[in-house]
C-alpha atoms as a PDB file:
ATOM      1  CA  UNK A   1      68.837 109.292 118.441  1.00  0.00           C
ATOM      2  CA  UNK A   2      71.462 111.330 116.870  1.00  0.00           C
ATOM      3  CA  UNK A   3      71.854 115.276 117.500  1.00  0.00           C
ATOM      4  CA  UNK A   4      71.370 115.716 113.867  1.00  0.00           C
ATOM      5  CA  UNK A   5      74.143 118.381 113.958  1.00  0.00           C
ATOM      6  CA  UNK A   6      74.509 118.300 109.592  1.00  0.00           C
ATOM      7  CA  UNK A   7      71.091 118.856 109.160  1.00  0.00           C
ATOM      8  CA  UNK A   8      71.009 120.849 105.731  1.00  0.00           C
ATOM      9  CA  UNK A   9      74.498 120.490 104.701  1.00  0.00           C
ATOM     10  CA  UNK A  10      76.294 118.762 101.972  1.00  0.00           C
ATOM     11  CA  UNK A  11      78.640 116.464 102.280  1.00  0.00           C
ATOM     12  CA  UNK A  12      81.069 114.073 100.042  1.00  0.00           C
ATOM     13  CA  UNK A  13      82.926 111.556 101.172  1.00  0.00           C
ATOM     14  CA  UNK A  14      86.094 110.199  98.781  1.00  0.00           C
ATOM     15  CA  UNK A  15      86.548 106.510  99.810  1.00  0.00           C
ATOM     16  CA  UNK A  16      83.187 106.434 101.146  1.00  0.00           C
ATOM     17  CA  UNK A  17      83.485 102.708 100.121  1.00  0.00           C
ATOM     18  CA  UNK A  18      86.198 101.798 101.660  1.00  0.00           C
ATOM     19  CA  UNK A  19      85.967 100.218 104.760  1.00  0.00           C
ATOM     20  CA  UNK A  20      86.824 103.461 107.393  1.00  0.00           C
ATOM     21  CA  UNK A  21      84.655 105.278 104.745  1.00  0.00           C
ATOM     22  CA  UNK A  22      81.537 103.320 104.911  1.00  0.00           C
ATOM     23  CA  UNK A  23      81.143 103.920 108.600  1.00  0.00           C
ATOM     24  CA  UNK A  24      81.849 107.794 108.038  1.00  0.00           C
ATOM     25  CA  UNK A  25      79.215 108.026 106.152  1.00  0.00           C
ATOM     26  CA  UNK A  26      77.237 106.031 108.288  1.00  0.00           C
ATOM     27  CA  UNK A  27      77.774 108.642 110.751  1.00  0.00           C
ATOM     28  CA  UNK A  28      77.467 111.434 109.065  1.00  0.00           C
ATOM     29  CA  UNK A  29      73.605 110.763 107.459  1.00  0.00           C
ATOM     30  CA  UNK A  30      73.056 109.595 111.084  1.00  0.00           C
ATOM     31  CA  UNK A  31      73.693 113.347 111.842  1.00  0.00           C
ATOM     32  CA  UNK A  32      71.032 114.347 108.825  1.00  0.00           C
ATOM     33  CA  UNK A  33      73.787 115.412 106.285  1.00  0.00           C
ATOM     34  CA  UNK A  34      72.883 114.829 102.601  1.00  0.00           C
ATOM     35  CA  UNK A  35      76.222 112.004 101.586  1.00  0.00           C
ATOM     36  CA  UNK A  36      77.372 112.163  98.215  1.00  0.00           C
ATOM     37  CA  UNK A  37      79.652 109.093  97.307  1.00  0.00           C
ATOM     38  CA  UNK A  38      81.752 108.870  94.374  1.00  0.00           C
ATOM     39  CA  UNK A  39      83.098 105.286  93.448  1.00  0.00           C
ATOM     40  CA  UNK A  40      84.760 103.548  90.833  1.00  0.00           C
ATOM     41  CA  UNK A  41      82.366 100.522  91.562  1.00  0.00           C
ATOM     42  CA  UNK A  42      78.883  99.450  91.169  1.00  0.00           C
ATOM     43  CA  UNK A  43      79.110  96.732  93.479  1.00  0.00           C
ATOM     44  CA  UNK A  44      81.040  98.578  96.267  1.00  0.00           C
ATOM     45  CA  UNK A  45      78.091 101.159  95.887  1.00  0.00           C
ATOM     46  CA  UNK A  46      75.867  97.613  96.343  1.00  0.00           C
ATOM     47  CA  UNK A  47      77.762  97.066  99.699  1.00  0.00           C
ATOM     48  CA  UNK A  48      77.594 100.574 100.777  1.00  0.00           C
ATOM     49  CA  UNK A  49      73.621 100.250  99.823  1.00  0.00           C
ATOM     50  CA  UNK A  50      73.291  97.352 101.684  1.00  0.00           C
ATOM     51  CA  UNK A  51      75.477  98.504 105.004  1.00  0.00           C
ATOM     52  CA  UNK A  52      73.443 101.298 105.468  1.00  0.00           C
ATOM     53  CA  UNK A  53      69.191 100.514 104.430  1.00  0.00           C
ATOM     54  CA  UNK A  54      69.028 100.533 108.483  1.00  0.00           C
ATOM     55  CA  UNK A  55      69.242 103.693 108.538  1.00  0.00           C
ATOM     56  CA  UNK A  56      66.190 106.815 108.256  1.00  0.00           C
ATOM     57  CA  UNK A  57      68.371 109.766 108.670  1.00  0.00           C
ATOM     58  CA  UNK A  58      70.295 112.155 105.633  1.00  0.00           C
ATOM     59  CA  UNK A  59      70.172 111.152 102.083  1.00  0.00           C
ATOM     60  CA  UNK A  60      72.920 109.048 100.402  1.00  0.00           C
ATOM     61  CA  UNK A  61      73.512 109.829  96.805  1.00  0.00           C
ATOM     62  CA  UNK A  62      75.990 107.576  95.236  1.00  0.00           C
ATOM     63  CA  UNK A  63      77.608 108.559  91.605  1.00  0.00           C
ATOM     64  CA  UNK A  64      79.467 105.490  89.549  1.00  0.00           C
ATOM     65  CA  UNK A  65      82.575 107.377  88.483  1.00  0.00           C
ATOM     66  CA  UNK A  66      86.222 107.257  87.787  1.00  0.00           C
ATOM     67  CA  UNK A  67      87.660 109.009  90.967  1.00  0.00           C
ATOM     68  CA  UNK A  68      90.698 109.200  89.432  1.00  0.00           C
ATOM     69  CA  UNK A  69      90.139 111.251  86.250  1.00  0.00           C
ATOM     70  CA  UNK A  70      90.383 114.930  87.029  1.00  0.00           C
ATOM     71  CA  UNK A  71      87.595 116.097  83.959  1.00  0.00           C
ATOM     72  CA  UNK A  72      85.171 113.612  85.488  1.00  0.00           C
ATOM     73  CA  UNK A  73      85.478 114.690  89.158  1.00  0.00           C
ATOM     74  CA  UNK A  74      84.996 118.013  88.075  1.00  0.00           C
ATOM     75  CA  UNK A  75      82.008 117.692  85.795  1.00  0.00           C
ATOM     76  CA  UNK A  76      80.543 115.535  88.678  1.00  0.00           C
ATOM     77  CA  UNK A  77      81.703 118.351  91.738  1.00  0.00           C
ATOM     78  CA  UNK A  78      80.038 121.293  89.532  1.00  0.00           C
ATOM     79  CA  UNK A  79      77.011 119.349  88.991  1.00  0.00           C
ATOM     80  CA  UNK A  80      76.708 118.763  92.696  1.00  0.00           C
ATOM     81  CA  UNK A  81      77.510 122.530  93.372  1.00  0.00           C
ATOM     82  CA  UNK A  82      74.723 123.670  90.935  1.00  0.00           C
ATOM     83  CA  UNK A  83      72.270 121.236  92.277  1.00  0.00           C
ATOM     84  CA  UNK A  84      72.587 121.638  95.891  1.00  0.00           C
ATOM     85  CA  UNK A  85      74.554 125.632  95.797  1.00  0.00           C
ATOM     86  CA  UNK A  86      77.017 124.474  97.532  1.00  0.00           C
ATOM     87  CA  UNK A  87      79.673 121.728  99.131  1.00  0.00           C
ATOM     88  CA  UNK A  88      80.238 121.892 102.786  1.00  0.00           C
ATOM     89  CA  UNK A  89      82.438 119.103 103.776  1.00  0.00           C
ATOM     90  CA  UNK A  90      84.598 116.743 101.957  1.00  0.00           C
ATOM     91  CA  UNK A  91      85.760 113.793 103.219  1.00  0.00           C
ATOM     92  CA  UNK A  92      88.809 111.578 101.752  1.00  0.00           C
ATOM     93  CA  UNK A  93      89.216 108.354 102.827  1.00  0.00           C
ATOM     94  CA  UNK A  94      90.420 105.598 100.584  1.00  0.00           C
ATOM     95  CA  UNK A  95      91.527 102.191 101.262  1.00  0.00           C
ATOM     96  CA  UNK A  96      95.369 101.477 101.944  1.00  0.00           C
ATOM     97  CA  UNK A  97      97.355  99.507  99.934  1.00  0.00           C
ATOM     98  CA  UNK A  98     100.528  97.544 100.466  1.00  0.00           C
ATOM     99  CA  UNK A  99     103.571  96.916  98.176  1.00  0.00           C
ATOM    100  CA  UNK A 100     105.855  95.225 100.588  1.00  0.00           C
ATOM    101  CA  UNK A 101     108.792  94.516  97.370  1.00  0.00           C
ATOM    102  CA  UNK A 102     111.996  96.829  98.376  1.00  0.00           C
ATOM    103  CA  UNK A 103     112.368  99.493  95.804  1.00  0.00           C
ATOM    104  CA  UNK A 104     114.578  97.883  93.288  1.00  0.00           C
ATOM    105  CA  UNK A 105     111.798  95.228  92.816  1.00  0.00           C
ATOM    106  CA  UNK A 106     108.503  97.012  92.378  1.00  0.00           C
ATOM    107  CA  UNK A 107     107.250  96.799  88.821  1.00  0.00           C
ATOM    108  CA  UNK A 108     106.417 100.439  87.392  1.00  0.00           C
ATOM    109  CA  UNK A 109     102.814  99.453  87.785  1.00  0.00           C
ATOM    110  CA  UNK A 110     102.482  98.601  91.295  1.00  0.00           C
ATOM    111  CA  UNK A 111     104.406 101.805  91.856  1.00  0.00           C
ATOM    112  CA  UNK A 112     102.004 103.754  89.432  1.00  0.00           C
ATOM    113  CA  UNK A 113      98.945 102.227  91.513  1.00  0.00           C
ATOM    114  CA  UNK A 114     100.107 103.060  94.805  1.00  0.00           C
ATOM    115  CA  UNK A 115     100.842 107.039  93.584  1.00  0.00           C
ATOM    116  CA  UNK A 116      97.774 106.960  91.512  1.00  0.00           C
ATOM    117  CA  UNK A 117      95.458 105.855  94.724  1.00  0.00           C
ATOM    118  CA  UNK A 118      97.597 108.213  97.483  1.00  0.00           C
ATOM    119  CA  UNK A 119      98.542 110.721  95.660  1.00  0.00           C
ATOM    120  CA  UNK A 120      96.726 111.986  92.305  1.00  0.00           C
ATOM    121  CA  UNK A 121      93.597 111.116  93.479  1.00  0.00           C
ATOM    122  CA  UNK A 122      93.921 113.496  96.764  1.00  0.00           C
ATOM    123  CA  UNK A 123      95.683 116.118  94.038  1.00  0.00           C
ATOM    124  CA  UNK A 124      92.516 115.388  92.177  1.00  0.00           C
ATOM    125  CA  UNK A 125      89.851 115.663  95.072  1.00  0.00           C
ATOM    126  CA  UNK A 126      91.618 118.782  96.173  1.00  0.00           C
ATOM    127  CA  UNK A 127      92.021 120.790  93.567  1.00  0.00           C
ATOM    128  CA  UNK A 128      88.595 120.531  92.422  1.00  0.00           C
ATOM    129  CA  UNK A 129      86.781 120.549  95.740  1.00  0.00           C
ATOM    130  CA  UNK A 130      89.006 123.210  97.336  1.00  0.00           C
ATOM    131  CA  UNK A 131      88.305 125.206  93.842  1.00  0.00           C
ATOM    132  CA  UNK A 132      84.453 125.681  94.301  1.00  0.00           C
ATOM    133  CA  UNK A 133      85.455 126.489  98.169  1.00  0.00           C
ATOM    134  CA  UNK A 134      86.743 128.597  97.139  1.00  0.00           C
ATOM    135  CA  UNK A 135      84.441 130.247  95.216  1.00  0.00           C
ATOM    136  CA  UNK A 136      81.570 130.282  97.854  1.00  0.00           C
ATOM    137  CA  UNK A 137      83.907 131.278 100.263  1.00  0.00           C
ATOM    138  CA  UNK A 138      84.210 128.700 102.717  1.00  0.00           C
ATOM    139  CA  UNK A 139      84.434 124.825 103.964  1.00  0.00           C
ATOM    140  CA  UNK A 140      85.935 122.245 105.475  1.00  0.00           C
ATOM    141  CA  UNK A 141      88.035 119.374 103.721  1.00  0.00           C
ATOM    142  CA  UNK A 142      89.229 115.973 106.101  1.00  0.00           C
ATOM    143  CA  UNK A 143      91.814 113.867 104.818  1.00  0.00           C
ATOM    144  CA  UNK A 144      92.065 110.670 106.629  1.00  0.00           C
ATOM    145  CA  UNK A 145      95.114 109.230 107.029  1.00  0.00           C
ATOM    146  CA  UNK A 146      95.775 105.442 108.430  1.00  0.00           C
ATOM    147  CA  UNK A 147      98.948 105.210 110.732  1.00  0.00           C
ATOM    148  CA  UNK A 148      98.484 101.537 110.764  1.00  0.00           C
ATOM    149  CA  UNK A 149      99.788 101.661 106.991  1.00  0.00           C
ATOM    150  CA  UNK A 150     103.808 102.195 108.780  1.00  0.00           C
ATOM    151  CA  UNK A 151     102.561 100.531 111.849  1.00  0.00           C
ATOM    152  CA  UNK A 152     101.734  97.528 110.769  1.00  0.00           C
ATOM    153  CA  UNK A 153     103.911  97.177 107.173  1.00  0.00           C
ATOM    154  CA  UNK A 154     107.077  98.402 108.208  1.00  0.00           C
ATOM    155  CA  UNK A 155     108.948  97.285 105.231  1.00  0.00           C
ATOM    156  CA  UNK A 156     106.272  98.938 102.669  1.00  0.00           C
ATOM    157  CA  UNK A 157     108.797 101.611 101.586  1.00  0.00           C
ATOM    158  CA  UNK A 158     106.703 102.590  99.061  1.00  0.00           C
ATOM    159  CA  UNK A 159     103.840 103.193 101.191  1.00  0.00           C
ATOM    160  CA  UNK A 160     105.696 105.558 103.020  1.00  0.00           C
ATOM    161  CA  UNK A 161     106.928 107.390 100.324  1.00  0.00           C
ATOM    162  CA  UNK A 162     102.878 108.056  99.052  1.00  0.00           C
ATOM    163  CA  UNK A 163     102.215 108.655 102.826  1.00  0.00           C
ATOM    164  CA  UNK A 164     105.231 111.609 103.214  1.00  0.00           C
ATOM    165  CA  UNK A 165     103.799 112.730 100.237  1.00  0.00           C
ATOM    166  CA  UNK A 166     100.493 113.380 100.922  1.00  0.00           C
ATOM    167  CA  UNK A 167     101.397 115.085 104.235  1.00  0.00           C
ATOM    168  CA  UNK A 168     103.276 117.375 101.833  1.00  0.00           C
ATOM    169  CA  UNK A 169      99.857 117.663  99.870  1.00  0.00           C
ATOM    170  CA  UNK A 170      98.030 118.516 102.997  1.00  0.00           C
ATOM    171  CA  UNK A 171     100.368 121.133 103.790  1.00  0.00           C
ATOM    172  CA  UNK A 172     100.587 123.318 100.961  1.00  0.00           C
ATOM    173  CA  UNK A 173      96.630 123.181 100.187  1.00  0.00           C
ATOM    174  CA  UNK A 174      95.968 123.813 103.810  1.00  0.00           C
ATOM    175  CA  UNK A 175      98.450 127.286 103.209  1.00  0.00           C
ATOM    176  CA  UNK A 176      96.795 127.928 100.061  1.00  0.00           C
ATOM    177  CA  UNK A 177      93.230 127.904 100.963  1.00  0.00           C
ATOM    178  CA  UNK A 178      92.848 129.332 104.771  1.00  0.00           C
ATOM    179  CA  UNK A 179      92.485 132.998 103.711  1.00  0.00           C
ATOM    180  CA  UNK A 180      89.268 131.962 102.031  1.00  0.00           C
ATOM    181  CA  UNK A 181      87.771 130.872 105.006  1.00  0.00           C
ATOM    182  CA  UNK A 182      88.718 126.935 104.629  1.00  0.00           C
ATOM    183  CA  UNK A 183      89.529 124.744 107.163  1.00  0.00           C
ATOM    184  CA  UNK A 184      91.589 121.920 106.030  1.00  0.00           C
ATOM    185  CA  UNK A 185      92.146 119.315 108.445  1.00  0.00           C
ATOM    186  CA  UNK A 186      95.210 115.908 107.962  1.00  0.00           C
ATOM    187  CA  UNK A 187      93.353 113.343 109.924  1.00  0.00           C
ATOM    188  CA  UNK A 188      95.533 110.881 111.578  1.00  0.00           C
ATOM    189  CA  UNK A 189      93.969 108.000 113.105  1.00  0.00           C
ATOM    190  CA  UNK A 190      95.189 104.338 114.265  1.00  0.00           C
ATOM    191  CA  UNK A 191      93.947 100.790 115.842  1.00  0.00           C
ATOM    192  CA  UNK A 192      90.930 101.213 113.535  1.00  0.00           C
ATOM    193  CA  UNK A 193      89.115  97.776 113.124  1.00  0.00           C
ATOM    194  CA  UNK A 194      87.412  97.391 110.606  1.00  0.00           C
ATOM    195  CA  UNK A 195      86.798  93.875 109.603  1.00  0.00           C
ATOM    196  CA  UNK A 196      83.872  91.154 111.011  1.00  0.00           C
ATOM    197  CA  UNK A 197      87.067  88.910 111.438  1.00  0.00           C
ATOM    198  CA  UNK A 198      88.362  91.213 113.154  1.00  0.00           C
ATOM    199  CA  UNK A 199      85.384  91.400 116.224  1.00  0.00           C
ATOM    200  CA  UNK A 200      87.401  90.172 118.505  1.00  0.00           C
ATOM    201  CA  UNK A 201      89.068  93.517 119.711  1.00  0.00           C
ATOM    202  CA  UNK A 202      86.146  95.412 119.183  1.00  0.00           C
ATOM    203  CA  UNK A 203      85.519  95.558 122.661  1.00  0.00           C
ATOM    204  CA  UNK A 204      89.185  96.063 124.055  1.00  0.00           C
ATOM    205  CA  UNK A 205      89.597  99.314 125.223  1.00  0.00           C
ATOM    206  CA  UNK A 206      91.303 101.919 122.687  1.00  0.00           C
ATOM    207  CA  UNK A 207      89.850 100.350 119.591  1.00  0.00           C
ATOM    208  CA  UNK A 208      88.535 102.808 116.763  1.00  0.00           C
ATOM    209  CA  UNK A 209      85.862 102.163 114.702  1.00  0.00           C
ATOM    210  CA  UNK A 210      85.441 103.693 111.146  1.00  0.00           C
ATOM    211  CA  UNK A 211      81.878 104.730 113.029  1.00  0.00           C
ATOM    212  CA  UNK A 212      83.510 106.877 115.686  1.00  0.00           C
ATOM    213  CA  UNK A 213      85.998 108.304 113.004  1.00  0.00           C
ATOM    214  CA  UNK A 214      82.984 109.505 111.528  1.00  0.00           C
ATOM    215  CA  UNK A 215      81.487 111.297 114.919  1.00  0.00           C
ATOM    216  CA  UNK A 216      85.243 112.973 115.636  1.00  0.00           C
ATOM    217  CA  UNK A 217      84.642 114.534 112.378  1.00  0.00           C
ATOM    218  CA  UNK A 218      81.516 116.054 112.890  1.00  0.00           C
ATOM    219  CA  UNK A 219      83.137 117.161 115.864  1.00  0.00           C
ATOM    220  CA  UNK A 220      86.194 118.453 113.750  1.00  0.00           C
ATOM    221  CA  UNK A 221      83.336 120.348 111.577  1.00  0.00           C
ATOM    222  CA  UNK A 222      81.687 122.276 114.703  1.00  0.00           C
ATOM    223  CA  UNK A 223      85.505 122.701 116.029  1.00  0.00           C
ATOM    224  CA  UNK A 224      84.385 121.000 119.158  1.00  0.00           C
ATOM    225  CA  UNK A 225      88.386 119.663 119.665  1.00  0.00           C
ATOM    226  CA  UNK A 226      90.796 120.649 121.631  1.00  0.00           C
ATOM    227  CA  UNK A 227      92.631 122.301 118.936  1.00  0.00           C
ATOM    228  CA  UNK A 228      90.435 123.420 116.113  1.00  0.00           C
ATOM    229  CA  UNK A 229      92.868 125.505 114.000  1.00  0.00           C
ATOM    230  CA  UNK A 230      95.312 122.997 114.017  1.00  0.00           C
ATOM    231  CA  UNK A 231      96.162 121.414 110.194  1.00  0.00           C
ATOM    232  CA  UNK A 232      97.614 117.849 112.091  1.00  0.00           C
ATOM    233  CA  UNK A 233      94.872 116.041 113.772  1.00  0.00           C
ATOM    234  CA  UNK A 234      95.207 113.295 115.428  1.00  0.00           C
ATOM    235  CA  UNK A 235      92.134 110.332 116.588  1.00  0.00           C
ATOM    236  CA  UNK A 236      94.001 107.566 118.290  1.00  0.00           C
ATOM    237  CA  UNK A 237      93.471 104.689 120.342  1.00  0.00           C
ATOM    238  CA  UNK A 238      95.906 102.961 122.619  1.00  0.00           C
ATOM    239  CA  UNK A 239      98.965 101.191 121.946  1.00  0.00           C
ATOM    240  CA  UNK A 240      98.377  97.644 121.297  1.00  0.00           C
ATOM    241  CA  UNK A 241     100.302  95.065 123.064  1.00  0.00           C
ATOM    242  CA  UNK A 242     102.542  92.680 120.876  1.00  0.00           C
ATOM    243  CA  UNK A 243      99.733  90.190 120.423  1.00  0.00           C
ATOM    244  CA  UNK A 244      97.347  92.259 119.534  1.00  0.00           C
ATOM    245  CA  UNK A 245      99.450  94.111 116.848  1.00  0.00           C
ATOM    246  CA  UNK A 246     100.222  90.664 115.442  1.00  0.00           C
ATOM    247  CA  UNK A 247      96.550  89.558 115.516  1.00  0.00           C
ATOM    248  CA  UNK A 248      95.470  92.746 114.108  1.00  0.00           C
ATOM    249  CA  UNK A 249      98.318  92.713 111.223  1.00  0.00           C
ATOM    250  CA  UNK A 250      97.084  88.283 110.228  1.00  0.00           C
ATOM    251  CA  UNK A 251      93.682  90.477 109.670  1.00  0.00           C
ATOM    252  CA  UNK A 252      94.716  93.779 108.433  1.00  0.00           C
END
């Protein structure tokens, strides 16, 4: 039995889809939070349905959208704020893509997809969620950000790129926002498994599951970390050994 320490308070997770996303929000109606899930899909929504009709705790509210059009996020963040008063946590945490091509090869559209899915979409999700903040004077934002994307796809040039970026991103908002009482938090986590193909490390030690991602971010939320101020978080297992990495990367 959970602590139920979101009882009352409303929640949206970005990515909530996505496989670290799913088990956020798994975690975070286990602590009693109303969810609210944004997607681009009908039949990720499905899955998400699915993953979670276990569960008793929080209330999932799931909105077929297109995350990446600023006009719609906001119409659907203002109707959230003036049904529920309010937005106490965001959570971002879409899946990772790979363009592995060297520079001089990618075609304009893988590089437009990459960008669009790292970085507009987290310009989108933040400026309109960090806006109504904002206005009530307070919140907490988590952006979670995969290490295994360089870890694991060293050559993916272009990943890096969108992932120097959004650090960027995270800093300036971060600067912008913390005299209205909002704590924005760059979550960096890494050895996250995710897939049932994948079971096989579950139970070595250091392993992350998107479920205990969820959990350090309640934790984040009641700044019960070591360092709660801090903008750079960090939620990571062990180093893998060289066989593991390469198992890990055949299912990544």
């Amino acid at each position: 039995m959970k602590s139920q320490l979101l009882s009352g308070k409303i929640t949206v997770v970005v990515g909530g889809t996505s496989a670290i996303g799913m088990g956020i929000v798994r975690s975070l109606l286990e602590e009693n939070a109303t969810v609210i899930v944004p997607s681009n899909s009908a039949d990720e929504i499905a899955v998400l349905k699915d993953y979670l009709s276990v569960l008793h705790t929080g209330k999932l509210v799931s909105i077929l959208t297109d995350i990446f059009d600023y006009d719609k996020v906001t119409d659907i963040a203002e109707d959230v704020f003036e049904e529920f008063g309010r937005i106490d946590l965001v959570v971002t945490a879409f899946e990772n893509n790979f363009c592995d091509l060297p520079l001089t090869e990618i075609e304009i559209t893988d590089w437009q997809k990459i960008l669009d899915e790292k970085i507009t979409a987290h310009f989108v999700v933040g400026r309109v969620s960090l806006h109504l903040m904002k206005e009530q004077g307070g919140g907490v934002f988590v952006n979670v950000c995969d290490l295994d994307v360089t870890r694991f796809k060293p050559d993916s040039s272009l990943s890096k790129i969108a992932e120097e970026g959004q650090e960027k991103l995270s800093v300036i908002f971060s600067r912008e926002v913390k005299p209205y009482n909002i704590r924005y938090y760059h979550l960096m986590v890494n050895n996250v498994v995710t897939r049932k193909k994948s079971s096989v490390l579950l139970g070595k030690q250091g392993r992350i599951s998107p479920e205990m991602i969820g959990n350090h971010i309640v934790k984040l939320y009641h700044k019960q970390v070591e360092n709660p101020d801090d903008l750079f978080q960090q939620f990571l297992g062990r180093q893998l050994s060289s066989s593991e990495g390469q198992l890990l990367q055949q299912l990544l």
